[in-house]
C-alpha atoms as a PDB file:
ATOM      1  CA  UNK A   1      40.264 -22.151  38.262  1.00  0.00           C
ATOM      2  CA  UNK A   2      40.000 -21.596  42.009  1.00  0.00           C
ATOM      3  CA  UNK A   3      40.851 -24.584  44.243  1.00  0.00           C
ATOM      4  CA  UNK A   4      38.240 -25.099  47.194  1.00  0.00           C
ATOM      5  CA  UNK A   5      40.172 -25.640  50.561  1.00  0.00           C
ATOM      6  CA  UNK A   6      38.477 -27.238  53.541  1.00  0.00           C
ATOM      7  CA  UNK A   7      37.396 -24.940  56.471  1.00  0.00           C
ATOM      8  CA  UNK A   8      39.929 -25.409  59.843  1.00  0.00           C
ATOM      9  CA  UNK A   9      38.600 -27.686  62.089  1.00  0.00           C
ATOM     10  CA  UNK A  10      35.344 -28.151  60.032  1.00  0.00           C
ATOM     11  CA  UNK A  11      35.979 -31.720  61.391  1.00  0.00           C
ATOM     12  CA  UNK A  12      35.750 -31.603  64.860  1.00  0.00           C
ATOM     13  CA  UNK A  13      32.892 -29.505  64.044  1.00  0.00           C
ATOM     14  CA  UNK A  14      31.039 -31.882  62.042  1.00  0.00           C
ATOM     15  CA  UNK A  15      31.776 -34.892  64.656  1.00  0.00           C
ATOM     16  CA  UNK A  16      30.417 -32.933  67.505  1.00  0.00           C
ATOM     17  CA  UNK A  17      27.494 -31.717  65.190  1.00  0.00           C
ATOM     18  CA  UNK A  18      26.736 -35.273  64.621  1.00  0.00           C
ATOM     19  CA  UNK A  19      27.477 -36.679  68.142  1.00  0.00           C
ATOM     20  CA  UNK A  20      24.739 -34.609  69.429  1.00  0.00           C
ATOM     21  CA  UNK A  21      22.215 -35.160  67.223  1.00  0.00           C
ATOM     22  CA  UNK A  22      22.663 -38.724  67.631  1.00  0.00           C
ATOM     23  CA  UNK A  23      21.821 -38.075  71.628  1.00  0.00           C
ATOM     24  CA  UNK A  24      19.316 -35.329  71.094  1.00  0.00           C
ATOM     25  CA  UNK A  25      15.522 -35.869  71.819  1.00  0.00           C
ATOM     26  CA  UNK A  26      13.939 -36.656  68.730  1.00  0.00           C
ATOM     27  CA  UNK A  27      11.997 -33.232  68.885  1.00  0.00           C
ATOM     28  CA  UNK A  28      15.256 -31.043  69.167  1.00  0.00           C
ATOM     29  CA  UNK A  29      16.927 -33.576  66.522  1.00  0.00           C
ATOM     30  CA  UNK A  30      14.240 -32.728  64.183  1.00  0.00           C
ATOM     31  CA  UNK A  31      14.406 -28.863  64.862  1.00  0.00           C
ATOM     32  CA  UNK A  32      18.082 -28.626  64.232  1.00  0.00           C
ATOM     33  CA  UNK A  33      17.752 -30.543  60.836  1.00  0.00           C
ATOM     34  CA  UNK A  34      14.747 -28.756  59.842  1.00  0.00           C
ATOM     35  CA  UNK A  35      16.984 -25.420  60.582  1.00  0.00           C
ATOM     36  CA  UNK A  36      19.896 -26.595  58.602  1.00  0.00           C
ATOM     37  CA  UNK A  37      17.518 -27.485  55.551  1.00  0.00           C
ATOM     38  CA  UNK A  38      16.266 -24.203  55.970  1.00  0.00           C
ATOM     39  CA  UNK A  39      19.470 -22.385  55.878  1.00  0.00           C
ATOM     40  CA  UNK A  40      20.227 -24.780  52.754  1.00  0.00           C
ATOM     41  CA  UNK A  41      17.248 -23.671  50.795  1.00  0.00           C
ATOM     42  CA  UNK A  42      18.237 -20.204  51.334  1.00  0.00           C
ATOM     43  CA  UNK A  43      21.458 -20.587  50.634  1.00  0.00           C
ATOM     44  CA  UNK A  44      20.305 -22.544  47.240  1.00  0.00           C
ATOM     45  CA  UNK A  45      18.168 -19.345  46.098  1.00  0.00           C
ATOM     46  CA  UNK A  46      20.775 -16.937  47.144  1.00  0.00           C
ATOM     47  CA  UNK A  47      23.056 -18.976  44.072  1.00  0.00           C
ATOM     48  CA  UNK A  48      20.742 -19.747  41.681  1.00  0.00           C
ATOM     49  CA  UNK A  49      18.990 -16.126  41.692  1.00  0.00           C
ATOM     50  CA  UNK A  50      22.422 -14.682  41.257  1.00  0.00           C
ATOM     51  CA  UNK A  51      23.221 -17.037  38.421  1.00  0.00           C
ATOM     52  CA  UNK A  52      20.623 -16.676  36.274  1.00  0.00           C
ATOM     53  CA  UNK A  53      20.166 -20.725  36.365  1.00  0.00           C
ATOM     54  CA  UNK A  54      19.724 -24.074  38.058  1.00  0.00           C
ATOM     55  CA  UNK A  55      17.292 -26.685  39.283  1.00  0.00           C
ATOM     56  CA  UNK A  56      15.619 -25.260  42.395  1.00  0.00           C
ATOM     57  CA  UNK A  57      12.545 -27.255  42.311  1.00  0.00           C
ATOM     58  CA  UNK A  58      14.732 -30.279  42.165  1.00  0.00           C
ATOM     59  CA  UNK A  59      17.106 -29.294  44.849  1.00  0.00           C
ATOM     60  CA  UNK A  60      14.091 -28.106  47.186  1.00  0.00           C
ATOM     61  CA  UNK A  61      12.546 -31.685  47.548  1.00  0.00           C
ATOM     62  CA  UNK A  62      15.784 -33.127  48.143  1.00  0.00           C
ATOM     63  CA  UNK A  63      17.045 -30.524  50.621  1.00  0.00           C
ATOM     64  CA  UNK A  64      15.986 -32.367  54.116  1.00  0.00           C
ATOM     65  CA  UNK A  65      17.948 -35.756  52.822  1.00  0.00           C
ATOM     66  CA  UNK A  66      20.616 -33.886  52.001  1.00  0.00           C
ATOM     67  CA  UNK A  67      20.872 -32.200  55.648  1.00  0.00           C
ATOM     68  CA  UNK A  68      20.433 -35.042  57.438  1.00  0.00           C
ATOM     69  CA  UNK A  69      22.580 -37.130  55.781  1.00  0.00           C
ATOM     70  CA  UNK A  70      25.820 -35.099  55.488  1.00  0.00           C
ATOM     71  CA  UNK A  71      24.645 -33.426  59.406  1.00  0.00           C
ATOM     72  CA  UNK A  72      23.716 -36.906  60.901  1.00  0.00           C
ATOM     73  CA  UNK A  73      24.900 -40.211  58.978  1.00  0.00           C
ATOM     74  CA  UNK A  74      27.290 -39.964  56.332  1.00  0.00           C
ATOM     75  CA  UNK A  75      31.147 -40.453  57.967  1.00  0.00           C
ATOM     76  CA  UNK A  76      32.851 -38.233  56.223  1.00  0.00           C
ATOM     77  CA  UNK A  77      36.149 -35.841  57.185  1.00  0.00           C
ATOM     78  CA  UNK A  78      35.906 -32.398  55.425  1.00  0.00           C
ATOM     79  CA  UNK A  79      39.592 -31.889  56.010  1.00  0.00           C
ATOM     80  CA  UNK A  80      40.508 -35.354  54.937  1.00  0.00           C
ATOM     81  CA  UNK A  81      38.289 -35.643  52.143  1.00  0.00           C
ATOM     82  CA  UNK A  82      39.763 -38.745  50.448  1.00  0.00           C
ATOM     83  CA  UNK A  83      39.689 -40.733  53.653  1.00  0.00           C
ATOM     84  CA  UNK A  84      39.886 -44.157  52.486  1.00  0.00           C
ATOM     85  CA  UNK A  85      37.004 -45.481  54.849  1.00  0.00           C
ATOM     86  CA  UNK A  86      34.562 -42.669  54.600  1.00  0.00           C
ATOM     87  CA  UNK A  87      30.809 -43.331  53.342  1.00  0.00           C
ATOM     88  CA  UNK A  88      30.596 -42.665  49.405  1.00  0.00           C
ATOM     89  CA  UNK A  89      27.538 -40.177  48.807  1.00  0.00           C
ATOM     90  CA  UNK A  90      26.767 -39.761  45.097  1.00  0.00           C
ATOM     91  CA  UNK A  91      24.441 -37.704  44.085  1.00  0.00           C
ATOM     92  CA  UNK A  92      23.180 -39.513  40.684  1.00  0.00           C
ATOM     93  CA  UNK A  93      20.613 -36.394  39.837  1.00  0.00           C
ATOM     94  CA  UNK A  94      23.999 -34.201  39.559  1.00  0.00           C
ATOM     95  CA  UNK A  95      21.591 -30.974  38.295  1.00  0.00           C
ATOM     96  CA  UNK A  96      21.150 -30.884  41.217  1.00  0.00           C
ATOM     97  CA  UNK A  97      24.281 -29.281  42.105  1.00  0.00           C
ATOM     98  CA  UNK A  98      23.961 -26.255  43.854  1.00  0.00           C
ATOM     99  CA  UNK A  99      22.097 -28.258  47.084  1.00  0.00           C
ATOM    100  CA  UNK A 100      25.044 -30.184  47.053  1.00  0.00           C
ATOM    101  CA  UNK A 101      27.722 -27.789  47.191  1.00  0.00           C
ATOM    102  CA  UNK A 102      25.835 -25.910  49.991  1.00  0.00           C
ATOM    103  CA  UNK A 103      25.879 -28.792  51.979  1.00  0.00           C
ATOM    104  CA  UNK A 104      29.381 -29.348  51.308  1.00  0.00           C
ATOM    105  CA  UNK A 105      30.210 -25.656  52.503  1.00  0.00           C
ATOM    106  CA  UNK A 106      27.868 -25.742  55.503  1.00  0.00           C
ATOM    107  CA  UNK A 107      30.031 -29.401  57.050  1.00  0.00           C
ATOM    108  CA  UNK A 108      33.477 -27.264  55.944  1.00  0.00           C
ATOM    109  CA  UNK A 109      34.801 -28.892  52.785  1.00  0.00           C
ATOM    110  CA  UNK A 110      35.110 -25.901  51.441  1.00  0.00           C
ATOM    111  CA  UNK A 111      34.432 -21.822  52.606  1.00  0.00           C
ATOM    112  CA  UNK A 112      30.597 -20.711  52.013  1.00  0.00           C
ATOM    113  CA  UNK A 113      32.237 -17.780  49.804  1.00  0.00           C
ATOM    114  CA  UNK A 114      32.720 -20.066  47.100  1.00  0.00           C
ATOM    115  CA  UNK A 115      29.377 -20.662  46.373  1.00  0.00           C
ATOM    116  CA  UNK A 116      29.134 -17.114  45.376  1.00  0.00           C
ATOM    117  CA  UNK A 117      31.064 -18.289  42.068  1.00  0.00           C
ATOM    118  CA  UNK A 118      28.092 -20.886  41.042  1.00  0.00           C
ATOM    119  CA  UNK A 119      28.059 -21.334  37.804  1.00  0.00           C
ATOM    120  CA  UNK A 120      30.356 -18.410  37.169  1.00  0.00           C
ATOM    121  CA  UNK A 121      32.944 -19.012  34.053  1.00  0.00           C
ATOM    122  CA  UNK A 122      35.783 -20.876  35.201  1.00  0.00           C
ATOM    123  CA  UNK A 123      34.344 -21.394  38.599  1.00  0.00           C
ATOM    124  CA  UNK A 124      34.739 -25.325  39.914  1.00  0.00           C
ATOM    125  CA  UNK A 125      31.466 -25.002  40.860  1.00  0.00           C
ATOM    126  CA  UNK A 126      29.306 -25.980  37.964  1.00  0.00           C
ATOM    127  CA  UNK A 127      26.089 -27.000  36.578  1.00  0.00           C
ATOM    128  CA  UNK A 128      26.922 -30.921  37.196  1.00  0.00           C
ATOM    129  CA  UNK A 129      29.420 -31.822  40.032  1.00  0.00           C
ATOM    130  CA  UNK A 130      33.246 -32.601  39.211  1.00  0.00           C
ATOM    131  CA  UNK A 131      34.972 -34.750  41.524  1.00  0.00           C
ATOM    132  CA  UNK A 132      38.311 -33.327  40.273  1.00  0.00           C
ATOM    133  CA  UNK A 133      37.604 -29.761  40.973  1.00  0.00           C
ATOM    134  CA  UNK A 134      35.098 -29.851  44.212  1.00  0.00           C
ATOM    135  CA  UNK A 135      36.551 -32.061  47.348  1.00  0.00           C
ATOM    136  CA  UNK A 136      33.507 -34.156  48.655  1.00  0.00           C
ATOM    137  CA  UNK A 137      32.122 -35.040  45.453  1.00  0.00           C
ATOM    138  CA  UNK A 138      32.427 -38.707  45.106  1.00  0.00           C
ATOM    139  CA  UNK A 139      31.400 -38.724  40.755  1.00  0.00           C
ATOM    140  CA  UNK A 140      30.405 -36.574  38.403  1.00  0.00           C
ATOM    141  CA  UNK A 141      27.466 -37.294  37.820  1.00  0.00           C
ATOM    142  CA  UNK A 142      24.448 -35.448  35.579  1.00  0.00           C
ATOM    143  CA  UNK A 143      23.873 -38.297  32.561  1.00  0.00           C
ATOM    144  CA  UNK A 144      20.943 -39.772  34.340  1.00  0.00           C
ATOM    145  CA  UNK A 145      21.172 -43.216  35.375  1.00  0.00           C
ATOM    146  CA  UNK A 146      25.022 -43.588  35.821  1.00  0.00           C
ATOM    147  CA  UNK A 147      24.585 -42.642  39.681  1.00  0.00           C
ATOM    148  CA  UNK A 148      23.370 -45.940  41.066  1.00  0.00           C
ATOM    149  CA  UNK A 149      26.110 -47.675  38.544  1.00  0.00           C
ATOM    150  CA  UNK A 150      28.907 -46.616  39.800  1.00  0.00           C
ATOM    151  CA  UNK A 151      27.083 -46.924  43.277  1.00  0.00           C
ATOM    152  CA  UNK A 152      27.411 -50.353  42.708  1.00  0.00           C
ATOM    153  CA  UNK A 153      30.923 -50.357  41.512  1.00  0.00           C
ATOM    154  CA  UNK A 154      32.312 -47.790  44.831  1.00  0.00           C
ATOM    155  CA  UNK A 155      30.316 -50.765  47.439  1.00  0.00           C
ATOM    156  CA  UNK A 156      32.021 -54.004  45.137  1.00  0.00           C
ATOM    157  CA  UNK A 157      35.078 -51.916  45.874  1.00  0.00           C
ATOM    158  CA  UNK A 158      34.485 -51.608  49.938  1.00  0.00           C
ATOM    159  CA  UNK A 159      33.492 -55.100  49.871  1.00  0.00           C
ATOM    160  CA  UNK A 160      36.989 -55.855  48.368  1.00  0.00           C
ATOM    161  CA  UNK A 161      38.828 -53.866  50.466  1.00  0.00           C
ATOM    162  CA  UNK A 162      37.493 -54.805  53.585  1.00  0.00           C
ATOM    163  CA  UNK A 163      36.476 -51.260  54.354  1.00  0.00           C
ATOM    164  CA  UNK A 164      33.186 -50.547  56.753  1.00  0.00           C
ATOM    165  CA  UNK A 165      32.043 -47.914  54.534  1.00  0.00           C
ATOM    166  CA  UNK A 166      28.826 -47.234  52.807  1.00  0.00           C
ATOM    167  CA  UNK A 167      27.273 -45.813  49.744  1.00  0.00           C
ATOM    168  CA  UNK A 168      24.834 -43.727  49.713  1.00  0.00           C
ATOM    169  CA  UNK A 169      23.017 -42.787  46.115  1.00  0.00           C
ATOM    170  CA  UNK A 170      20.299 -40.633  45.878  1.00  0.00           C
ATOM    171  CA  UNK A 171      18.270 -41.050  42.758  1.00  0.00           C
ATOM    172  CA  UNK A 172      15.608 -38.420  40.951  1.00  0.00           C
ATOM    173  CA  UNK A 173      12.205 -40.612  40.274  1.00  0.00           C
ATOM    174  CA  UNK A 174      11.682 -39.914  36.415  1.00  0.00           C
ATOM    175  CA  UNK A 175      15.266 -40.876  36.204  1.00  0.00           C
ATOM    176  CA  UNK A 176      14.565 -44.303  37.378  1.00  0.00           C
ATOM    177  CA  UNK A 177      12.807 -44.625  33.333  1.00  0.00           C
ATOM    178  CA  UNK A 178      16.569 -45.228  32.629  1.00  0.00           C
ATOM    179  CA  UNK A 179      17.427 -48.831  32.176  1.00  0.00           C
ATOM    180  CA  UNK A 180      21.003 -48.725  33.225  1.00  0.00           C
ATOM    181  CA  UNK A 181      19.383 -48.192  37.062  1.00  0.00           C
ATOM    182  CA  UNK A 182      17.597 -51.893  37.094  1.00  0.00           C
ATOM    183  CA  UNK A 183      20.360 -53.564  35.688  1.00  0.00           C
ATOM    184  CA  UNK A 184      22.702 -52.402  38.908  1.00  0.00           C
ATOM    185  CA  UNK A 185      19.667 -52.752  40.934  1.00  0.00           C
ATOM    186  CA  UNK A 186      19.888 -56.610  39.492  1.00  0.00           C
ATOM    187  CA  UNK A 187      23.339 -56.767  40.414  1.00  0.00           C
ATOM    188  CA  UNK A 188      23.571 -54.885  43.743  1.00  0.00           C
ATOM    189  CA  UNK A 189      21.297 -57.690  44.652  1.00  0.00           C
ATOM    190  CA  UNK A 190      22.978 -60.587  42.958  1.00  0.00           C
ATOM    191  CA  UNK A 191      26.063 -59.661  44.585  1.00  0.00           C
ATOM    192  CA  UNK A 192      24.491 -59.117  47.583  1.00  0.00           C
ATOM    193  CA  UNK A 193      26.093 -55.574  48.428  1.00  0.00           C
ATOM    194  CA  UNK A 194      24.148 -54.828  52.090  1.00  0.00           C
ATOM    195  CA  UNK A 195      26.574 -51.552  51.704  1.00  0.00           C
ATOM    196  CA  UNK A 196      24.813 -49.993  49.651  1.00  0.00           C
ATOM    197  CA  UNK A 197      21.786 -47.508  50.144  1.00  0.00           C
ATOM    198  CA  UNK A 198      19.634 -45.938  47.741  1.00  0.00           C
ATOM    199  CA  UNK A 199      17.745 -43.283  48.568  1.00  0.00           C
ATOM    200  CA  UNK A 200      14.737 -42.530  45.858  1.00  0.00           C
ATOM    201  CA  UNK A 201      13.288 -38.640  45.530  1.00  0.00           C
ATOM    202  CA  UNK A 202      10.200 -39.228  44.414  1.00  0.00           C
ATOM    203  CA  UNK A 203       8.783 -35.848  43.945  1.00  0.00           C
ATOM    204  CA  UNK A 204       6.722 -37.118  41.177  1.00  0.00           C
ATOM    205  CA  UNK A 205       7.570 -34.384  38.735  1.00  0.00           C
ATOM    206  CA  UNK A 206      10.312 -34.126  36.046  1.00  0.00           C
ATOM    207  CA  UNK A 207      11.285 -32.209  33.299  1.00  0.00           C
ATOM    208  CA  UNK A 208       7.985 -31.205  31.769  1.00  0.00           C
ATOM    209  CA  UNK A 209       5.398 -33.076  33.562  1.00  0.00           C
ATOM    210  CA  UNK A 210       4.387 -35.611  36.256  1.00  0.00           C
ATOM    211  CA  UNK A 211       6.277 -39.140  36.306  1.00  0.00           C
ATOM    212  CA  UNK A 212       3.253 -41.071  36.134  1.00  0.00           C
ATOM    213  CA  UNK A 213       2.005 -38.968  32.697  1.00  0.00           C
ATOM    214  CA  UNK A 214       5.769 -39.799  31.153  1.00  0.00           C
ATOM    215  CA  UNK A 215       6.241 -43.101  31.889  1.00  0.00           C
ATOM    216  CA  UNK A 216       4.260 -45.042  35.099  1.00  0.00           C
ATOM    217  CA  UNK A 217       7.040 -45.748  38.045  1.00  0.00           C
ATOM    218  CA  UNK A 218       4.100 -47.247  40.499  1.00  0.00           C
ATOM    219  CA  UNK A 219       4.178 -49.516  42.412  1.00  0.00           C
ATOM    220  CA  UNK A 220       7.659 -48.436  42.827  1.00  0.00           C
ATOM    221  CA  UNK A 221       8.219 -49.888  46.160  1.00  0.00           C
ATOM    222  CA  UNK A 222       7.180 -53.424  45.098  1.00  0.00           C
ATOM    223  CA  UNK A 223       9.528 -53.199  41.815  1.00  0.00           C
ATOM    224  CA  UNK A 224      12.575 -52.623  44.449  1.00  0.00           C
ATOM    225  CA  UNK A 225      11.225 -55.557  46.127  1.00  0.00           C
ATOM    226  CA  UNK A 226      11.267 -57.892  43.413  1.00  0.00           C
ATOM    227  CA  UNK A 227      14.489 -56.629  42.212  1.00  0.00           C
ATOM    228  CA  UNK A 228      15.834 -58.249  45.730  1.00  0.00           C
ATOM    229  CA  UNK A 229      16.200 -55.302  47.399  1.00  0.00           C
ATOM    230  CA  UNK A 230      14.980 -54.240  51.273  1.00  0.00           C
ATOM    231  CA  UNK A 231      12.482 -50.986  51.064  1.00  0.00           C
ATOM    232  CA  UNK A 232      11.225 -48.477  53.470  1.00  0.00           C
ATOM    233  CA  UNK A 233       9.014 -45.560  52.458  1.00  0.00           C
ATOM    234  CA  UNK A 234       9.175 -42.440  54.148  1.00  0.00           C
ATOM    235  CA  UNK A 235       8.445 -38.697  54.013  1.00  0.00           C
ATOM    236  CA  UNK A 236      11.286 -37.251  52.822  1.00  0.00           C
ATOM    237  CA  UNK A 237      10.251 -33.960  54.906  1.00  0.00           C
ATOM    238  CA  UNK A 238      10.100 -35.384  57.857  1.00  0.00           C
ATOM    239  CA  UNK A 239      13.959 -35.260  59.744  1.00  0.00           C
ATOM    240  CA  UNK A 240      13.180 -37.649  62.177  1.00  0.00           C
ATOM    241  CA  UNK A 241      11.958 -40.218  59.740  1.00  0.00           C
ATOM    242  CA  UNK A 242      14.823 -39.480  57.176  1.00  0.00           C
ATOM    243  CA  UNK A 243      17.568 -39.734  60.497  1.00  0.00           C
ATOM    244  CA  UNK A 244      16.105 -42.923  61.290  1.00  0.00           C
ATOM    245  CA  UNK A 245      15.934 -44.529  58.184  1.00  0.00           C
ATOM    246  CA  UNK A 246      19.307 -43.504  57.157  1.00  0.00           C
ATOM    247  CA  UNK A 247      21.051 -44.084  60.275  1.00  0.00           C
ATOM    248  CA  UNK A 248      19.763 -47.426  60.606  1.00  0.00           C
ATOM    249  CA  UNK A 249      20.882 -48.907  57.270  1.00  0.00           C
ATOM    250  CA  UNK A 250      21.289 -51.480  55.650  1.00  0.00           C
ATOM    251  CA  UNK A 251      18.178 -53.083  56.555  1.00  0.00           C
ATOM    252  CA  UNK A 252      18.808 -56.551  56.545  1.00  0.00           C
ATOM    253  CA  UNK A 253      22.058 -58.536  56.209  1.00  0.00           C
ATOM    254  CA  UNK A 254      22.432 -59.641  52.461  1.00  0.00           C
ATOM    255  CA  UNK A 255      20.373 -57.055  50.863  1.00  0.00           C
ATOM    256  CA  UNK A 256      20.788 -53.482  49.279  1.00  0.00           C
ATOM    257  CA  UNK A 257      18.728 -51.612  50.690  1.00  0.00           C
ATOM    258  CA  UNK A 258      16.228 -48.800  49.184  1.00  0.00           C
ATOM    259  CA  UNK A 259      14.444 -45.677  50.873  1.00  0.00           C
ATOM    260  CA  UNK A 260      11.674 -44.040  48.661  1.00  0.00           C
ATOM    261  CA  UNK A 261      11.212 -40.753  50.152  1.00  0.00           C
ATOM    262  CA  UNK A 262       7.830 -39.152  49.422  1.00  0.00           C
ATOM    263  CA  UNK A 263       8.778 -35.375  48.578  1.00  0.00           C
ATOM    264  CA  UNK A 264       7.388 -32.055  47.128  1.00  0.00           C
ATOM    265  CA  UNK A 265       8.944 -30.551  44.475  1.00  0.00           C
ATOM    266  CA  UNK A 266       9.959 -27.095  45.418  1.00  0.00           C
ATOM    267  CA  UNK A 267       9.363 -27.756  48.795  1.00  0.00           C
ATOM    268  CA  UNK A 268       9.381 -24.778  51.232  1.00  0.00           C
ATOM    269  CA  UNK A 269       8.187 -22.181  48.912  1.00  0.00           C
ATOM    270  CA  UNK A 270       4.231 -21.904  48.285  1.00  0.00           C
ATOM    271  CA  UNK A 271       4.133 -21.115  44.812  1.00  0.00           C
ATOM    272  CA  UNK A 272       7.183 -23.550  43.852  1.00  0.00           C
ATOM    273  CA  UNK A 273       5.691 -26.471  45.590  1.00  0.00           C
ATOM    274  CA  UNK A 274       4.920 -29.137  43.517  1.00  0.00           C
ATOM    275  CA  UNK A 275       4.885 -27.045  40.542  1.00  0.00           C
ATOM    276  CA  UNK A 276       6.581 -28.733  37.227  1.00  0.00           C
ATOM    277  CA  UNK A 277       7.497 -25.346  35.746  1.00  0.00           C
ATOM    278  CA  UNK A 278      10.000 -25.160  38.976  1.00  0.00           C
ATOM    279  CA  UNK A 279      11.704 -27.755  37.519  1.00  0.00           C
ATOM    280  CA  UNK A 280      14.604 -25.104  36.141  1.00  0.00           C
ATOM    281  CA  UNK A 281      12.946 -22.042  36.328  1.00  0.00           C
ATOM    282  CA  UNK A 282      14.904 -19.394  38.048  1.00  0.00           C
ATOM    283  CA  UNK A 283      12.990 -16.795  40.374  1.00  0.00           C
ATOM    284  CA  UNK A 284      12.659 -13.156  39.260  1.00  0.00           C
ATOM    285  CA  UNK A 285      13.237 -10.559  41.932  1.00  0.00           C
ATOM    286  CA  UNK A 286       9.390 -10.852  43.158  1.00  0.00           C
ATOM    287  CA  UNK A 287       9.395 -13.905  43.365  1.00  0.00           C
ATOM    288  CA  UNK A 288      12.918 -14.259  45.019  1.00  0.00           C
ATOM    289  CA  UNK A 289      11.736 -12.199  47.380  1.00  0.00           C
ATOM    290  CA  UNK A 290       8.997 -13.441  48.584  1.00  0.00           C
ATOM    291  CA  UNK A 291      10.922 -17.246  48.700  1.00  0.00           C
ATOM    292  CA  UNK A 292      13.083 -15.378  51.024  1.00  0.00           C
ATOM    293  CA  UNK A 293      10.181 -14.436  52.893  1.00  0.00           C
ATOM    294  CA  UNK A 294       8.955 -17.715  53.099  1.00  0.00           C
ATOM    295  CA  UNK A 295      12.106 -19.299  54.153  1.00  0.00           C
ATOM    296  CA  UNK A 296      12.829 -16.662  56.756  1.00  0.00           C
ATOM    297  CA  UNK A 297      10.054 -18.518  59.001  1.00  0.00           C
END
């Protein structure tokens, strides 16, 4: 199996990266974010095409929270990737890997060659993320509902250890029909754990059809609430939205804190865009090239 190596000075590059978006204007901010989420889409259908499989629609909607937080928020160090204060980010809907790894190759923890082994045999780069084989994954993840879990377990842990970091979890929305995310919802609360952020994509599709047809999630935002948690709804397409909301957790002293952002599945590409069949379809050539069309602009 190949072993992914950080990119020299990927970490200087990522601290100035962030530094200036921090004292952009919120126009330019937004531009550069909206750029990089661009160049991760593309990226995305470049690997998935090739493959012959993967989640597109999936990691479409959750592209622009994935940009801004590993371009903007999360304190990470590509070439130090096990950094003992670093934010956790875990990714709790792991299919959807390959957005991940191209955000991890865009900040440097690894060259943007290796993505061209996706889902190839013996490639570290799989369907779900492995923490032992890809540097910057935090879990593997892919059972839905374990994300937010061990979420709660990684902040206990930086509580304990007296460490400033965060956690950030982002969440699918039909996958919040698994129990196991209210009971650490109940006990990110009970304990308190203003560390920890999760971050919802609610798309409101999954695997076969609309959220609300499978099981009802609404009103999401007040179940958060009464589960003791601090909420703030945004549109997960908008950067400067995302930047603020992210950059300016937690919320409140005390409190988890979780951001529900309102996506598209498939977003970016007409005929993906909230389309349930894009769930794990894979393009065919047409249809690849018109995404690639679509995303040139």
């Amino acid at each position: 199996m190949t072993e992914l190596r950080s990119r020299p000075g990927s970490t200087a590059e990522l601290g100035a990266r962030r530094d200036w978006l921090e004292h952009a204007e919120a126009a330019d901010r937004s531009e550069h974010l909206a750029a990089a989420a661009t160049a991760l889409r593309r990226r995305d259908l470049e690997m998935i095409t090739a493959a012959r499989m993967g989640h597109i629609g999936g990691d479409f909607s959750a592209a622009d929270i994935v940009a801004t937080l590993y371009l903007g928020v999360l304190r990470v160090d590509p070439e130090a990737p096990d950094w003992p204060d670093r934010d956790r980010y875990i990714q709790s809907k792991g299919h959807a890997s390959a957005i991940l790894y191209a955000a991890l190759a865009m900040v440097g923890f690894f060259e943007d060659e290796a993505l061209d082994t996706y889902m190839a045999p013996l490639s570290p780069l799989n369907g779900h993320p492995n923490r032992r084989h890809v540097p910057g994954v935090e879990s593997n993840t892919g059972p839905l509902g374990h994300g937010l879990p061990v979420g709660v377990g990684a902040a206990l842990a930086g509580r304990l250890a007296g460490s400033s970091r965060r956690v950030f979890v982002l969440t699918g929305d039909g996958e919040l029909q698994e129990g196991s995310n209210w009971e650490a919802a109940m006990a990110a609360a009970h304990h308190r754990l203003d560390n920890l952020i999760a971050i919802v994509d609610r798309n409101g599709l999954q695997q076969g059809a609309r959220t609300e047809e499978t099981n009802g999630l609404e009103p999401l935002a007040d179940k958060w609430t009464a589960f003791g948690w601090q909420v703030l709804q945004v549109d997960g397409h908008d950067h400067e939205q995302l930047y603020q909301a992210l950059r300016g957790t937690p919320l409140a002293a005390g409190k988890p804190t979780c951001i529900i952002a309102r996506t598209q599945k498939g977003h970016g590409v007409s005929f993906m865009t909230d389309r349930v069949e894009w769930h794990h379809k894979v393009p065919d050539d047409q249809q690849a090239s018109q995404a690639r069309k679509e995303l040139a602009t």
